[in-house]
Every structure is written in C-alpha cells, then in structure tokens.
N, C-alpha and C. Protein backbone atom coordinates (compact mmCIF):
# COMPACT_ATOMS: atom_id res chain seq x y z
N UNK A 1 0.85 -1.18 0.00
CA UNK A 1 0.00 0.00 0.00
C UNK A 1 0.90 1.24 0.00
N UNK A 2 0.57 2.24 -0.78
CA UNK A 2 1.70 3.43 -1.03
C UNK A 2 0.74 4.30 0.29
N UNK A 3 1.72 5.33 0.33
CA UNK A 3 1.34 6.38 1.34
C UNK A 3 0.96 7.51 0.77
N UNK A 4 0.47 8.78 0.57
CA UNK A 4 0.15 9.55 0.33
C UNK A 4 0.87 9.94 -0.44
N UNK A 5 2.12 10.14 0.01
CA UNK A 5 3.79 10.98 -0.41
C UNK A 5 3.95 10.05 -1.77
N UNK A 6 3.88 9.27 -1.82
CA UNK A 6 4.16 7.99 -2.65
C UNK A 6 3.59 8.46 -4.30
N UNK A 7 2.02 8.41 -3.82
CA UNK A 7 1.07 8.65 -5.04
C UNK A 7 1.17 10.28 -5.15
N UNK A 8 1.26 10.74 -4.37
CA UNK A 8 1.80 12.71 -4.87
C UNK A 8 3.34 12.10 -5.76
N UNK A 9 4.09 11.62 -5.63
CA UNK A 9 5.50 11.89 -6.53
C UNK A 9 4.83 10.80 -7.77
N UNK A 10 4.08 10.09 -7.58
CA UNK A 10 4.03 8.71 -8.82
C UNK A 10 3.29 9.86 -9.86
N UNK A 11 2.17 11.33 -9.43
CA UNK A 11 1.64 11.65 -9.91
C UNK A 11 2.48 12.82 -11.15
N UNK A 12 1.60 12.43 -12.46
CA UNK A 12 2.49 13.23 -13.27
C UNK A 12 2.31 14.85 -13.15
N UNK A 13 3.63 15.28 -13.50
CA UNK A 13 3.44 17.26 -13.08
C UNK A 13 2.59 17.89 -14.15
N UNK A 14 1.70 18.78 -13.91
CA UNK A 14 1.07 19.62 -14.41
C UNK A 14 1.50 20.66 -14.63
N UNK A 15 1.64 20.92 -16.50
CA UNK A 15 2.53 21.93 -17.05
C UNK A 15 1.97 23.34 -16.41
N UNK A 16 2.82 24.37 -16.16
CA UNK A 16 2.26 25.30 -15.48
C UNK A 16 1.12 26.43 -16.38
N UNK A 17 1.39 26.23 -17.73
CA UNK A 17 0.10 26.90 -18.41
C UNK A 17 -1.20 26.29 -18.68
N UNK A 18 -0.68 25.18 -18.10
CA UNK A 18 -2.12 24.20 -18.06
C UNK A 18 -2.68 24.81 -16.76
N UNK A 19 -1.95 24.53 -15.79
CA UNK A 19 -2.45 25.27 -14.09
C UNK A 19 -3.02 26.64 -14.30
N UNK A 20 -2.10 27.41 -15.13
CA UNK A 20 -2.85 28.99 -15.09
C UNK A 20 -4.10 28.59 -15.50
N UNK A 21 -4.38 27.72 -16.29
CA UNK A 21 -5.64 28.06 -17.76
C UNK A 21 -6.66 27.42 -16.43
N UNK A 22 -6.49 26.48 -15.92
CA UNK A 22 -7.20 25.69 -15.06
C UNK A 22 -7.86 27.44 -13.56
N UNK A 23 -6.60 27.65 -13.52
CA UNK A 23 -6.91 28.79 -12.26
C UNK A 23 -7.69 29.73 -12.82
N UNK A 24 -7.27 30.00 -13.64
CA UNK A 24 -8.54 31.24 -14.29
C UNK A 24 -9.48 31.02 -14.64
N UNK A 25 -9.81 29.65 -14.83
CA UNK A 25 -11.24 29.95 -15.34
C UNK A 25 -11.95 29.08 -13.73
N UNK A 26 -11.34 29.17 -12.54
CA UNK A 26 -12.02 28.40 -11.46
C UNK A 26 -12.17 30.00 -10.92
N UNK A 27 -11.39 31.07 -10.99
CA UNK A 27 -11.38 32.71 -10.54
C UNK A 27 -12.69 33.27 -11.51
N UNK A 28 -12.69 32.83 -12.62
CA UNK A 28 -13.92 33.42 -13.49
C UNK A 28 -15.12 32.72 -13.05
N UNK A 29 -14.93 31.42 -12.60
CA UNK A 29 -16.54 30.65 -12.51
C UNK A 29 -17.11 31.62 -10.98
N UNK A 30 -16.22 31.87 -10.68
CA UNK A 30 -16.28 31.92 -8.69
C UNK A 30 -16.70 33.82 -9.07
N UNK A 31 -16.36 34.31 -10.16
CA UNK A 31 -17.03 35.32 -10.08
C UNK A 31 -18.29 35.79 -11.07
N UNK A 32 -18.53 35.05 -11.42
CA UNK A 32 -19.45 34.87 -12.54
C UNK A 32 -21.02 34.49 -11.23
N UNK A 33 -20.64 33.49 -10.47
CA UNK A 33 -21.39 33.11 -9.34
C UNK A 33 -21.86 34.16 -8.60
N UNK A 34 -21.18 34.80 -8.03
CA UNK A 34 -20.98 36.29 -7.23
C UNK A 34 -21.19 37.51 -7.95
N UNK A 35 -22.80 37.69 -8.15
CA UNK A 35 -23.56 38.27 -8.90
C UNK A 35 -23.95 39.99 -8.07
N UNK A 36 -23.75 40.93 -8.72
CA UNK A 36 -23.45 41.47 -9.75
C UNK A 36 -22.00 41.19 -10.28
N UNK A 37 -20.99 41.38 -11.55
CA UNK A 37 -20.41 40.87 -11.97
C UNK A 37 -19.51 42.46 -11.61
N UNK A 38 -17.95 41.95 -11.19
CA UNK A 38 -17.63 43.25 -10.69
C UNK A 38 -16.74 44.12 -12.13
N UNK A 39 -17.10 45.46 -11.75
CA UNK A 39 -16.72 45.88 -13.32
C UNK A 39 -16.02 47.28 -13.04
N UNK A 40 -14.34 47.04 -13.20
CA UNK A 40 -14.10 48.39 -12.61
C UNK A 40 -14.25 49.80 -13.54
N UNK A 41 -14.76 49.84 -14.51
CA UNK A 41 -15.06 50.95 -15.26
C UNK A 41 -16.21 50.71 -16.29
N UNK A 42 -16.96 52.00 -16.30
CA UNK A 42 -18.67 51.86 -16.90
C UNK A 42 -18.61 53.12 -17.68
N UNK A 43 -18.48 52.86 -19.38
CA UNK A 43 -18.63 54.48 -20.09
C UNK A 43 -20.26 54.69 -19.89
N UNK A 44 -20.60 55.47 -19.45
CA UNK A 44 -22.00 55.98 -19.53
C UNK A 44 -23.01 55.94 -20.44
N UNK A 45 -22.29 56.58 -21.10
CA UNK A 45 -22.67 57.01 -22.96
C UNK A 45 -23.11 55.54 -23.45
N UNK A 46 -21.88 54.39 -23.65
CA UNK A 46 -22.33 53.06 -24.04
C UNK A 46 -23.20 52.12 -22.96
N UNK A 47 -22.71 52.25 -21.47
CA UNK A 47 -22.95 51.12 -20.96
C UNK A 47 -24.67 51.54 -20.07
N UNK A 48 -25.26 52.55 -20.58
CA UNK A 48 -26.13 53.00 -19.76
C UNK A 48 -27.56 51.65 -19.79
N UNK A 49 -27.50 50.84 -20.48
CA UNK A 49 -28.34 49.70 -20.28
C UNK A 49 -27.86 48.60 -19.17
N UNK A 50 -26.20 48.71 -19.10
CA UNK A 50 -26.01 47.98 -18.35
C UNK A 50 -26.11 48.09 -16.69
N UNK A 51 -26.01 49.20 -16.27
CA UNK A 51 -25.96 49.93 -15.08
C UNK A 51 -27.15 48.78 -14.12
N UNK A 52 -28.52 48.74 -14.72
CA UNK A 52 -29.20 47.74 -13.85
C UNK A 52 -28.80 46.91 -13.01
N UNK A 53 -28.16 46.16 -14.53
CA UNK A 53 -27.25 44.87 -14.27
C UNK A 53 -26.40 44.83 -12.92
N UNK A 54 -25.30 45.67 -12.93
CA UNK A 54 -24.72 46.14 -11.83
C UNK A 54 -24.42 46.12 -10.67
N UNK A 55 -25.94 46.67 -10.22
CA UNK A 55 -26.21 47.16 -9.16
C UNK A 55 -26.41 46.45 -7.78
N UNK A 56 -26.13 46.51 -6.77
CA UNK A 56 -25.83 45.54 -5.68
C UNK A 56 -27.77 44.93 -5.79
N UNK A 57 -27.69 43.66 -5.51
CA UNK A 57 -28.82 43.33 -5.12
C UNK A 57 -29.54 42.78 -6.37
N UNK A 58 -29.21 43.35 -8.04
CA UNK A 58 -29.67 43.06 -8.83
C UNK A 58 -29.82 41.44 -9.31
N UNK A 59 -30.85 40.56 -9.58
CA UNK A 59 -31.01 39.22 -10.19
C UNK A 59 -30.10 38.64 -10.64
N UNK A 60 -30.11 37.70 -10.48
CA UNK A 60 -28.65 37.10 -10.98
C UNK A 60 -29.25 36.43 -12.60
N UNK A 61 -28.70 36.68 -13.52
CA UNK A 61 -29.44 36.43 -14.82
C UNK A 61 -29.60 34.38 -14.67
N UNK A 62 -30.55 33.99 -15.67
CA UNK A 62 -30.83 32.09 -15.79
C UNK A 62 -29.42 31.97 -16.01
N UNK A 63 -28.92 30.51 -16.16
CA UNK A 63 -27.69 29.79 -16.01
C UNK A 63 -27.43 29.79 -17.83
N UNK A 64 -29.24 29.75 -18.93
CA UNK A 64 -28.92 30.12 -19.79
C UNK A 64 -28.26 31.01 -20.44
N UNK A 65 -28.32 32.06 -20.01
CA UNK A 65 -27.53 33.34 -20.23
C UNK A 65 -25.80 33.31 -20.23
N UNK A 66 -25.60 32.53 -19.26
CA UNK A 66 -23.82 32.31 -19.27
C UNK A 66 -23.53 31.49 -20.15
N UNK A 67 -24.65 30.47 -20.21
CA UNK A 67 -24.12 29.41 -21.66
C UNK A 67 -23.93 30.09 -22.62
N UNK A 68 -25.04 30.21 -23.65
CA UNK A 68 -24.91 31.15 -24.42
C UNK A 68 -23.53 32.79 -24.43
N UNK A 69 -23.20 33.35 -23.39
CA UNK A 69 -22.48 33.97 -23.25
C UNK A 69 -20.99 33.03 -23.48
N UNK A 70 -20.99 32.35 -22.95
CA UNK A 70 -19.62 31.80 -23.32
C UNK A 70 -19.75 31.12 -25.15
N UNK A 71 -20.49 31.14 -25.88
CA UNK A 71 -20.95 30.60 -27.17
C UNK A 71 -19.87 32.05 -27.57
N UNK A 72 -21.27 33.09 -27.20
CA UNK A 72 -20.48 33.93 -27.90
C UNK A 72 -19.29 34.81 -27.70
N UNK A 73 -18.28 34.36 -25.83
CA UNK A 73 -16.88 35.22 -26.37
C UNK A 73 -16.11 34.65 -26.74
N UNK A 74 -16.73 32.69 -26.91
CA UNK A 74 -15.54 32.22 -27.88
C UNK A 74 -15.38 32.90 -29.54
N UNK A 75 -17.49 33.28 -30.17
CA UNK A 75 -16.70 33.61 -31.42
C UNK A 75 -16.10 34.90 -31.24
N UNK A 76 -15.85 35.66 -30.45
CA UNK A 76 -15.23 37.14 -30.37
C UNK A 76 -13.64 36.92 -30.07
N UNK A 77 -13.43 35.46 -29.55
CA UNK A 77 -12.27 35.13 -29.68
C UNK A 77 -11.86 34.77 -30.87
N UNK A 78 -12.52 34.46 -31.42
CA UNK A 78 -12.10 33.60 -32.87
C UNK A 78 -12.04 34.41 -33.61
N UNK A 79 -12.87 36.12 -33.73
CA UNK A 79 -12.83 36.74 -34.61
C UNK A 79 -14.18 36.39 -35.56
N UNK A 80 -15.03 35.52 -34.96
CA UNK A 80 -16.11 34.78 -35.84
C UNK A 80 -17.25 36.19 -35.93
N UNK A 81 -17.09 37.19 -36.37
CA UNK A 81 -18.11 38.22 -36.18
C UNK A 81 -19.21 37.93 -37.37
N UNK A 82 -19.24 37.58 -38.24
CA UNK A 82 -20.36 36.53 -39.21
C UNK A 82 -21.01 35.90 -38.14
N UNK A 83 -20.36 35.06 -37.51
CA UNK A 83 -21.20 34.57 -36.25
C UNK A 83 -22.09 35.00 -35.48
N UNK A 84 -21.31 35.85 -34.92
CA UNK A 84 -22.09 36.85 -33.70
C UNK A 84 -23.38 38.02 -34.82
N UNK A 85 -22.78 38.68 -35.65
CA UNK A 85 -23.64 39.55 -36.68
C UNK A 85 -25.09 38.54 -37.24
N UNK A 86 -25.19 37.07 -37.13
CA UNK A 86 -25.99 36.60 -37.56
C UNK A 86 -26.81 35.91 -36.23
N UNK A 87 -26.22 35.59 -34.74
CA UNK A 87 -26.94 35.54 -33.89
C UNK A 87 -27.53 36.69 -33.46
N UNK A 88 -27.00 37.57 -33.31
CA UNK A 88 -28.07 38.86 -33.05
C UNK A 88 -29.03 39.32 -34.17
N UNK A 89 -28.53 39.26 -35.50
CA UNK A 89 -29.79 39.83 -36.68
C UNK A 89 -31.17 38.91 -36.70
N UNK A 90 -30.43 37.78 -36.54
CA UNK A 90 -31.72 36.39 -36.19
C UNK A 90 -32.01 35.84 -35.28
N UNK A 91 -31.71 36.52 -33.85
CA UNK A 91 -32.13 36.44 -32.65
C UNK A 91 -32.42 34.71 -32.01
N UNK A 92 -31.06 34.70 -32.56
CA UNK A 92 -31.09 33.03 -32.16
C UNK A 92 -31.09 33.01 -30.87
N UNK A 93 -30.74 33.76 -29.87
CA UNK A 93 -30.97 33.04 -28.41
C UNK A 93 -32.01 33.18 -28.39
N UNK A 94 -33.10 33.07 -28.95
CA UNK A 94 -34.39 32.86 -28.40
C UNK A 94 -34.49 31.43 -28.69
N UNK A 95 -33.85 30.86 -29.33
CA UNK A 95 -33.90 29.30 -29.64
C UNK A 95 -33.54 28.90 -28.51
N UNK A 96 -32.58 29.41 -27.85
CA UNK A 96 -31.50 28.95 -26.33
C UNK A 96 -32.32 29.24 -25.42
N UNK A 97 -34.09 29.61 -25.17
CA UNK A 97 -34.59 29.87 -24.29
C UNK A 97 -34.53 31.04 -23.40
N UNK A 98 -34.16 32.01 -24.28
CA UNK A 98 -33.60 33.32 -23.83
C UNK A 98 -35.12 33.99 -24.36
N UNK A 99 -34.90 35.17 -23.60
CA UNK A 99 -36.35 36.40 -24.14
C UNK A 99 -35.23 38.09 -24.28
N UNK A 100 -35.89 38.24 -24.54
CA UNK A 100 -35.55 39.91 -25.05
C UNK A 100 -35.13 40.61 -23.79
N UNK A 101 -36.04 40.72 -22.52
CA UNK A 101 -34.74 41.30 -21.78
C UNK A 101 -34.04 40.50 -21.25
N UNK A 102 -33.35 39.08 -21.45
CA UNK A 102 -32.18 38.53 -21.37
C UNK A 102 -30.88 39.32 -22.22
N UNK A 103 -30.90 39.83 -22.63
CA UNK A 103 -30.46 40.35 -24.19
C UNK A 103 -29.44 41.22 -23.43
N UNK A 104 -29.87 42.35 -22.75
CA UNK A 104 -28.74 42.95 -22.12
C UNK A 104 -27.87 42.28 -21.30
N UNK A 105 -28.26 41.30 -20.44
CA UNK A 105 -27.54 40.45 -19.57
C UNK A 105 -26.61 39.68 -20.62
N UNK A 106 -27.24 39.01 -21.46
CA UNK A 106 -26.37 38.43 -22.27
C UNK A 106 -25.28 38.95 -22.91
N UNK A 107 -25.35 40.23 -23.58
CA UNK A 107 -24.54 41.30 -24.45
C UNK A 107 -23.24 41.45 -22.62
N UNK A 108 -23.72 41.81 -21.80
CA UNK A 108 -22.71 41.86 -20.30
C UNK A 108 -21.74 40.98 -20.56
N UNK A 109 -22.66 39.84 -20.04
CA UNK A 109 -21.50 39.17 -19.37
C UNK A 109 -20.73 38.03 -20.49
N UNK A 110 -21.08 38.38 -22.09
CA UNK A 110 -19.95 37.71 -23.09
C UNK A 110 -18.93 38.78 -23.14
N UNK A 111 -19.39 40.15 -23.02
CA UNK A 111 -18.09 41.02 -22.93
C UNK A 111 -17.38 41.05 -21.98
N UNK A 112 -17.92 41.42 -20.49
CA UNK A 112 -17.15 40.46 -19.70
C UNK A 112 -16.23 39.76 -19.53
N UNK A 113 -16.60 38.50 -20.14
CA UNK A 113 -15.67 36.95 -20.10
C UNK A 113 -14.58 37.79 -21.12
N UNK A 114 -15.00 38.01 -22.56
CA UNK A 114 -13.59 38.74 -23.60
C UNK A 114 -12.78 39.55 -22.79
N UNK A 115 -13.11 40.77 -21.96
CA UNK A 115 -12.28 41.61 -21.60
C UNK A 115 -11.41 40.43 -20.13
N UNK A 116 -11.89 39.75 -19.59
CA UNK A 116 -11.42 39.08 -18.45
C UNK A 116 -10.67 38.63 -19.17
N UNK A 117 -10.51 37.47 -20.56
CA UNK A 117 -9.62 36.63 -20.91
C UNK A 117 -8.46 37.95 -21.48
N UNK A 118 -9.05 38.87 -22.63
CA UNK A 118 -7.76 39.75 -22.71
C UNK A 118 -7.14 40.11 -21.82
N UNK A 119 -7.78 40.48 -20.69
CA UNK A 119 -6.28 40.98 -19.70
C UNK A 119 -5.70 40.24 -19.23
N UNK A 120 -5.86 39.04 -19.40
CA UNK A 120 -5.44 38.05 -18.57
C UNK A 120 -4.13 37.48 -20.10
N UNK A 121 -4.34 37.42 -21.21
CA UNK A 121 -3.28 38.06 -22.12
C UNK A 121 -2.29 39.33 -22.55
N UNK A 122 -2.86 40.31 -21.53
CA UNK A 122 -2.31 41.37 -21.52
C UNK A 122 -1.36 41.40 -20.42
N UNK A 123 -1.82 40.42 -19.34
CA UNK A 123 -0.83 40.35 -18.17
C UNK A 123 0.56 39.65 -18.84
N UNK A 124 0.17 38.97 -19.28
CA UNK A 124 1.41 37.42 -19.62
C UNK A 124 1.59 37.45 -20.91
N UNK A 125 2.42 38.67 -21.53
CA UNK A 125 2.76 38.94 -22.69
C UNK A 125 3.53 37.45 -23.49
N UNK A 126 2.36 37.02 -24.71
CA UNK A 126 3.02 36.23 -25.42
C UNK A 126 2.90 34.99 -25.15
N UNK A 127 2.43 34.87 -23.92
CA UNK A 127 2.54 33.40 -23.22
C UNK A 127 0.40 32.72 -23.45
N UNK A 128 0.03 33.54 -22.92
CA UNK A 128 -1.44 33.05 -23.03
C UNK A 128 -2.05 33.81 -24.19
N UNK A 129 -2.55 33.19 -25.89
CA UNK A 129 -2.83 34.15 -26.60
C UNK A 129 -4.32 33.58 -27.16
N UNK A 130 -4.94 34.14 -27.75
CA UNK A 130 -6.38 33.64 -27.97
C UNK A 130 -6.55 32.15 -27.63
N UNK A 131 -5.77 31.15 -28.56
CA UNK A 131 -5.90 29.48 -28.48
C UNK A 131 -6.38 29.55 -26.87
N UNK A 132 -5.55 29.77 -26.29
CA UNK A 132 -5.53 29.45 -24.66
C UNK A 132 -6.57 30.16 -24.12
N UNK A 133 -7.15 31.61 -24.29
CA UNK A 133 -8.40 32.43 -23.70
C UNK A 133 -9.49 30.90 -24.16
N UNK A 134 -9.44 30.44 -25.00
CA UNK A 134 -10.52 29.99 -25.27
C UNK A 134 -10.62 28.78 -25.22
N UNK A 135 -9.16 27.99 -24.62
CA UNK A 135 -8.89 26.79 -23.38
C UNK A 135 -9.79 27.06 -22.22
N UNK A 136 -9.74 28.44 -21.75
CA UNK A 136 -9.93 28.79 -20.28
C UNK A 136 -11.64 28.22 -20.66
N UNK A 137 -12.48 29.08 -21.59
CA UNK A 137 -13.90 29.01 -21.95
C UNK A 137 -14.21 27.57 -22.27
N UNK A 138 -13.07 26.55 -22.40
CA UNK A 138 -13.33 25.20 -22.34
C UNK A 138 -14.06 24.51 -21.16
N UNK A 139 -12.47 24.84 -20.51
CA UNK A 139 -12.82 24.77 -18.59
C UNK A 139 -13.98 25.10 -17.90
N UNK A 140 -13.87 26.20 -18.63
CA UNK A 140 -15.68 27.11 -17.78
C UNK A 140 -16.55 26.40 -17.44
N UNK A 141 -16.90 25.58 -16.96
CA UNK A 141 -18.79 25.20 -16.96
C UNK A 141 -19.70 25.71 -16.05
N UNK A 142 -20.62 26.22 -16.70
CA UNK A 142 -21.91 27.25 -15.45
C UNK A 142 -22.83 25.77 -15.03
N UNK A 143 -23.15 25.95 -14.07
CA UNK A 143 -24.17 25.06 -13.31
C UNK A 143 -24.97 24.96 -14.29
C-alpha cells in the first residue's frame, strides 16, 4: 500500500500553463457566481443599459444566459463576427430559451468573459494568446 507521499510523486506534473488556464477559469466561474459581476469601469454614454445589471442586489441572470455567453466570447475570440452579426440579426438566443430582456444580460456578461480573458493576455505577454483564452472558456462550466 503506497502512502500519500508515494502517489503525490508517482503523480504526473502539471505543465504550469495548463495550471494557469485551469486557475482562471475556477477565478472566473467563482465570479461569474458572485452576482453582480464586478466591473471596474462603466462608459456611460455606451454602458447605460447595463448599469441595472450592476447594481448591488440586482437578479442574478438564468444559467442560460452564461451558456450562451460563453458561445459567444468564444466567437469574439475567434474573430467569428459573421457569427455573432448573424446571432443577433436572427435572434437566435431565443432558440436557447432566452427572451428579449435577457439580451442585455447576455450582451454583459460575453463582454465580460472577452475583456477578463484579454487581460489576462495582456498580463502574460506572449505566453497566453487567444488558443488558450478559449482553453480557459473550455474549462468554464456554469451550473
């Protein structure tokens, strides 16, 4: 019978950009949960639908909403804007069980997740670049 110590060294090492990709998206699930979604800057002018959203105390949007949200900052990762330009003109999340004022929640928190994964490429110049943002959105799973 091995001892603890035993099966920790038998165990193989986990490359460390595998660990980041793994940590960030367990820091994104854990705040994605912890509703309102924290946002350190709000242009007025654009984000004045979102402000609701925001606000201490506000609903925490269906679990649909994050699905779909992660649909679409993978294509914003990909650059897939055909994608995204044809889910919004044809209002496909309503297929996903979404309604119309889901719509702002949804438009949130896929930008959100993009700006979280860019800085999180902006931190670690060169090292984590789209492929990997959209490793992390692998990892992700919403309840």
């Amino acid at each position: 019978m091995s001892t603890r110590w035993e099966r920790l060294l038998e165990q193989k090492p986990i490359p460390l950009l595998a660990h980041l990709l793994d940590e960030a998206a367990r820091l994104l699930r854990s705040e994605l949960q912890a509703w309102p979604l924290s946002v350190q800057e709000l242009d007025l002018a654009t984000g004045r639908g979102f402000a609701e959203l925001l606000t201490v105390g506000s609903a925490r949007p269906a679990d649909a909403v994050f699905r779909e949200a992660l649909r679409l900052a993978r294509w914003d990762l990909e650059r897939a804007t055909d994608a995204v330009d044809d889910y919004f003109r044809n209002r496909r999340y309503l297929e996903a069980g979404l309604t119309e004022p889901d719509r702002p929640a949804l438009l949130l928190v896929s930008r959100w997740l993009v700006e979280r994964l860019l800085s999180l490429g902006e931190a670690s110049p060169g090292r984590v670049r789209r492929k990997e943002m959209m490793a992390v959105l692998d990892r992700l799973t919403i309840a």
